[in-house]
Each structure stands twice: as structure tokens, then as C-alpha cells.
C-alpha atoms as a PDB file:
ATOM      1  CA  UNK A   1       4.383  -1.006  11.746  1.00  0.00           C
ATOM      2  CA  UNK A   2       6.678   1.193   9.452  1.00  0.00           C
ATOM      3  CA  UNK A   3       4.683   1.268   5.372  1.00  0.00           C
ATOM      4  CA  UNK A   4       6.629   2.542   2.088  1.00  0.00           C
ATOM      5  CA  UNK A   5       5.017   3.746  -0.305  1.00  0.00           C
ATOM      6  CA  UNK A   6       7.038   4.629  -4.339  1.00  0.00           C
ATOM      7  CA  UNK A   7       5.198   6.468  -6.799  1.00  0.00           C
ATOM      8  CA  UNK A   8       3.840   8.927  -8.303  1.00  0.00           C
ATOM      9  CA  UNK A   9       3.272  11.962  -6.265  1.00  0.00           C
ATOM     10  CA  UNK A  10      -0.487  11.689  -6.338  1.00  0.00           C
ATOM     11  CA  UNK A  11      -0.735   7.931  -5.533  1.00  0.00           C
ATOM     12  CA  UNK A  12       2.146   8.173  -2.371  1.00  0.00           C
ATOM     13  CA  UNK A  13       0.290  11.601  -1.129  1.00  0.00           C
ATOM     14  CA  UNK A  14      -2.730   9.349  -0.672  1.00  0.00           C
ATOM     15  CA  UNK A  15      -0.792   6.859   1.817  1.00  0.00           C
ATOM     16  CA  UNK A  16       1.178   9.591   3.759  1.00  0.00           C
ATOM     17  CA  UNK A  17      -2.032  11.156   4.430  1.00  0.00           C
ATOM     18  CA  UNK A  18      -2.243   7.414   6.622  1.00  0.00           C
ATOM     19  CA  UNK A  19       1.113   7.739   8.006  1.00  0.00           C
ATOM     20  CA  UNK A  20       3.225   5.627   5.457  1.00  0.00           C
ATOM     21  CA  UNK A  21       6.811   6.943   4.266  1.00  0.00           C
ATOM     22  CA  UNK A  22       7.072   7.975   0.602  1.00  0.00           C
ATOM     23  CA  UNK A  23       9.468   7.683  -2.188  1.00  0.00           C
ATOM     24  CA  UNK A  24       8.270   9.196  -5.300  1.00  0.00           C
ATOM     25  CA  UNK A  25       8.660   8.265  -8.219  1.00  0.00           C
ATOM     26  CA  UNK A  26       7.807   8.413 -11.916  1.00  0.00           C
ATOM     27  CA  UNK A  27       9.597   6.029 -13.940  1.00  0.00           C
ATOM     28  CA  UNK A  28      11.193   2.664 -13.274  1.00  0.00           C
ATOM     29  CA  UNK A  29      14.726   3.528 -13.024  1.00  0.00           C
ATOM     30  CA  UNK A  30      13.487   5.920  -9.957  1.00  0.00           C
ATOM     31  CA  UNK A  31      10.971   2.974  -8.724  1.00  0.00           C
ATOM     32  CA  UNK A  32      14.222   0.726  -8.465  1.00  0.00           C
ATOM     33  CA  UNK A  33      16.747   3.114  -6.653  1.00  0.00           C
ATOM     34  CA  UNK A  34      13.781   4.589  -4.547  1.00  0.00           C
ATOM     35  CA  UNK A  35      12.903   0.850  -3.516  1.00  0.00           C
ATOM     36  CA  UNK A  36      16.354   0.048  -2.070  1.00  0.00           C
ATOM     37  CA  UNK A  37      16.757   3.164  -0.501  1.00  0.00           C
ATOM     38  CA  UNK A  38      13.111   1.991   1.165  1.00  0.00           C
ATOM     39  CA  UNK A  39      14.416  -1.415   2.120  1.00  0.00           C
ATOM     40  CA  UNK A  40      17.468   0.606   3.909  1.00  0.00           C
ATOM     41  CA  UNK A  41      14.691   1.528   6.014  1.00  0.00           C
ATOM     42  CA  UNK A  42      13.731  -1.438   7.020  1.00  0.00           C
ATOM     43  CA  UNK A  43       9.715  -1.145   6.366  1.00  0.00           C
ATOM     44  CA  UNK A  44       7.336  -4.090   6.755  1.00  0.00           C
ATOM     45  CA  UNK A  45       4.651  -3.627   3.959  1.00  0.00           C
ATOM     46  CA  UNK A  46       6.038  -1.515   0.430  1.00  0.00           C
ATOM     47  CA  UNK A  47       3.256  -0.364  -1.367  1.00  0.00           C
ATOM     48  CA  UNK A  48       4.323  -0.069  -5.722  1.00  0.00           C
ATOM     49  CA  UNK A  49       1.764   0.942  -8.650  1.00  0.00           C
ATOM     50  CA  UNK A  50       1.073  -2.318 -10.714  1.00  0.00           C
ATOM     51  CA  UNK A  51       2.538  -1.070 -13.438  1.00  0.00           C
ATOM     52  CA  UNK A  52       6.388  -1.535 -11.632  1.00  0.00           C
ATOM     53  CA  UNK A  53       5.669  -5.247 -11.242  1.00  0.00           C
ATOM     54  CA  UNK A  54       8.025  -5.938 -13.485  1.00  0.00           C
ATOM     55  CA  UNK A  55      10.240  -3.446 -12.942  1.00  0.00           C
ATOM     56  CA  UNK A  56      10.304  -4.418  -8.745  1.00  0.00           C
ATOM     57  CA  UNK A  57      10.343  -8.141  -9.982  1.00  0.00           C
ATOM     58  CA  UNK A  58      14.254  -9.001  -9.358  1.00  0.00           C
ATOM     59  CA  UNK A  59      13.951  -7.208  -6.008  1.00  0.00           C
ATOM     60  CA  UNK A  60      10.858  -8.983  -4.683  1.00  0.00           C
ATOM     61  CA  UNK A  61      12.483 -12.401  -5.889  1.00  0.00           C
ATOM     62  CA  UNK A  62      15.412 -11.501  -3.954  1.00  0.00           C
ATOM     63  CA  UNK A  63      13.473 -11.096  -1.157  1.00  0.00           C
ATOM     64  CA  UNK A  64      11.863 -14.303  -1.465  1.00  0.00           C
ATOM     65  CA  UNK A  65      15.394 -16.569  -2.114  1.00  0.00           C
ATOM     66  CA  UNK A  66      16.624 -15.201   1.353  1.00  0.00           C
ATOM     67  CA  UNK A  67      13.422 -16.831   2.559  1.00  0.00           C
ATOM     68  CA  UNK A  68      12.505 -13.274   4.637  1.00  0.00           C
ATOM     69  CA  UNK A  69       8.786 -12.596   5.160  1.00  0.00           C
ATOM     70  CA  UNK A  70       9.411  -8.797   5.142  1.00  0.00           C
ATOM     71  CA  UNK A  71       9.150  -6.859   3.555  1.00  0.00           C
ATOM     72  CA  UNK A  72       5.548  -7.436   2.429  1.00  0.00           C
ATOM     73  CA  UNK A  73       5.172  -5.861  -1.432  1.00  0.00           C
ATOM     74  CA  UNK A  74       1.509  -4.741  -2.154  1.00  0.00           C
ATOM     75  CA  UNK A  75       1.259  -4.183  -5.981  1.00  0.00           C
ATOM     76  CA  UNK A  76      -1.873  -1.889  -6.167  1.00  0.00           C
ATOM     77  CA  UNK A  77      -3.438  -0.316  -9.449  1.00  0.00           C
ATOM     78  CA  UNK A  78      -2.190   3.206  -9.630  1.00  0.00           C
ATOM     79  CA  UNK A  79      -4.542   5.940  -9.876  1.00  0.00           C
ATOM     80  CA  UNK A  80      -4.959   5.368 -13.571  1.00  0.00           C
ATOM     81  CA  UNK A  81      -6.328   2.106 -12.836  1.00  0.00           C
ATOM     82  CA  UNK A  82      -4.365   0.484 -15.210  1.00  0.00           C
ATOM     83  CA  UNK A  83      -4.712  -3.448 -13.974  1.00  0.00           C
ATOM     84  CA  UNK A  84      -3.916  -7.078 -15.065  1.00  0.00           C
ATOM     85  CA  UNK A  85       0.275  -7.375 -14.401  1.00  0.00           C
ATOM     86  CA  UNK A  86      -0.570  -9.026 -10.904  1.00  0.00           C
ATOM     87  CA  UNK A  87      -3.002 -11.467 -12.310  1.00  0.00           C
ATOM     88  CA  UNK A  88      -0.540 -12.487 -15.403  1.00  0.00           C
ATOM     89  CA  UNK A  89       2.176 -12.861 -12.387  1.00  0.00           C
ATOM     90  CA  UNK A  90       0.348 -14.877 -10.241  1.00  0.00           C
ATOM     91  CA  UNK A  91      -1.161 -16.920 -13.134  1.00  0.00           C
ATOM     92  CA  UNK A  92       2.927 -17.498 -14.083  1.00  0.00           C
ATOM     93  CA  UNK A  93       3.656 -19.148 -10.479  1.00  0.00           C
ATOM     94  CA  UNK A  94       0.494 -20.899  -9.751  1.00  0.00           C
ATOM     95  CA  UNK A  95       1.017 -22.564 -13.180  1.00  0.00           C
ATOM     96  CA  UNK A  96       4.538 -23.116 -12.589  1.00  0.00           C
ATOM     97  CA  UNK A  97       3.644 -24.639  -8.766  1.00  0.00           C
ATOM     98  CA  UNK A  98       1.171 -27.159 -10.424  1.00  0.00           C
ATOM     99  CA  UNK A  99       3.489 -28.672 -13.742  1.00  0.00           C
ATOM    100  CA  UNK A 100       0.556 -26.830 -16.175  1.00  0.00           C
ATOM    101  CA  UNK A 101      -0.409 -23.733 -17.980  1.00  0.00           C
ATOM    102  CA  UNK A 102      -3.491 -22.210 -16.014  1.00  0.00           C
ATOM    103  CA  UNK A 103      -6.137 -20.908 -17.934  1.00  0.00           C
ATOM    104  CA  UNK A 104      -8.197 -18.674 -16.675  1.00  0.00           C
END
């Protein structure tokens, strides 16, 4: 199984050490060009800091209109455990999904 990784140097040196390709990265114009070049690749899991989710947003939608299963996008907090941007995105869809705002 081939595993991206885009980030910061200290985050992606943490998932090379496991065998997983890195792109790094420190902003989100570089997170955007780094993630195609990825996808070139042809990886099945891309692991992105949370903080990108919005930034990786258009891409993973892409993904998900051509109805493809790969590649798999794991948002992760970064190493400065910033976290919340996946819950606030996943809150968004479920609430879209069931016709109502989701509270949690």
C-alpha cells in the first residue's frame, strides 16, 4: 500500500520513519501543488495536518464527484495539536445529509 504524507518537515519525518512518501510543506499554496504532485503518484491513503482542511477541500471533493474510493485523505492534528476543522467539517455534511443544523 503506497501512503503520502504533506507537511511540515517534522510531522512528514514522523511517517517516513514508517515507510510513507513525503511532500513537505509549510503553507497552503505548497500543501496544494505538493498534493497533486502526490496524486500523480497514485497513493492510496494521503495523510494532511488539520489545519489544510480547507485548503485540500476542493481537491478531496473532486475526488469524491468522480465517485473514486482512493485516495483515502486522513486529516490528522499536526504536531501543534491544533484540532476542531474536522469536527466543524463533518458536523457541515452530517447536517447537510439529514435536512438540519446538528448541534453538538
Amino acid at each position: 500500500m503506497s501512503i503520502a504524507v504533506i507537511g511540515p518537515s517534522s510531522f512528514v519525518t514522523c511517517f517516513q520513519l514508517i515507510g510513507a512518501r513525503g511532500y513537505e510543506a509549510n503553507d497552503e499554496e505548497t500543501v496544494v501543488a505538493n498534493l497533486d504532485r502526490a496524486m500523480a503518484d497514485n497513493p492510496k491513503i494521503i495523510i494532511v495536518p488539520e489545519r489544510y482542511t480547507e485548503a485540500t477541500r476542493p481537491i478531496r471533493e473532486e475526488v469524491m464527484r468522480r465517485g473514486e474510493i482512493t485516495p483515502l485523505f486522513a486529516l490528522i492534528p499536526g504536531l501543534t495539536m491544533e484540532t476542531g476543522m474536522r469536527m466543524e467539517e463533518l458536523q457541515a455534511v452530517v447536517s447537510l445529509a439529514i435536512g438540519t443544523k446538528l448541534e453538538l
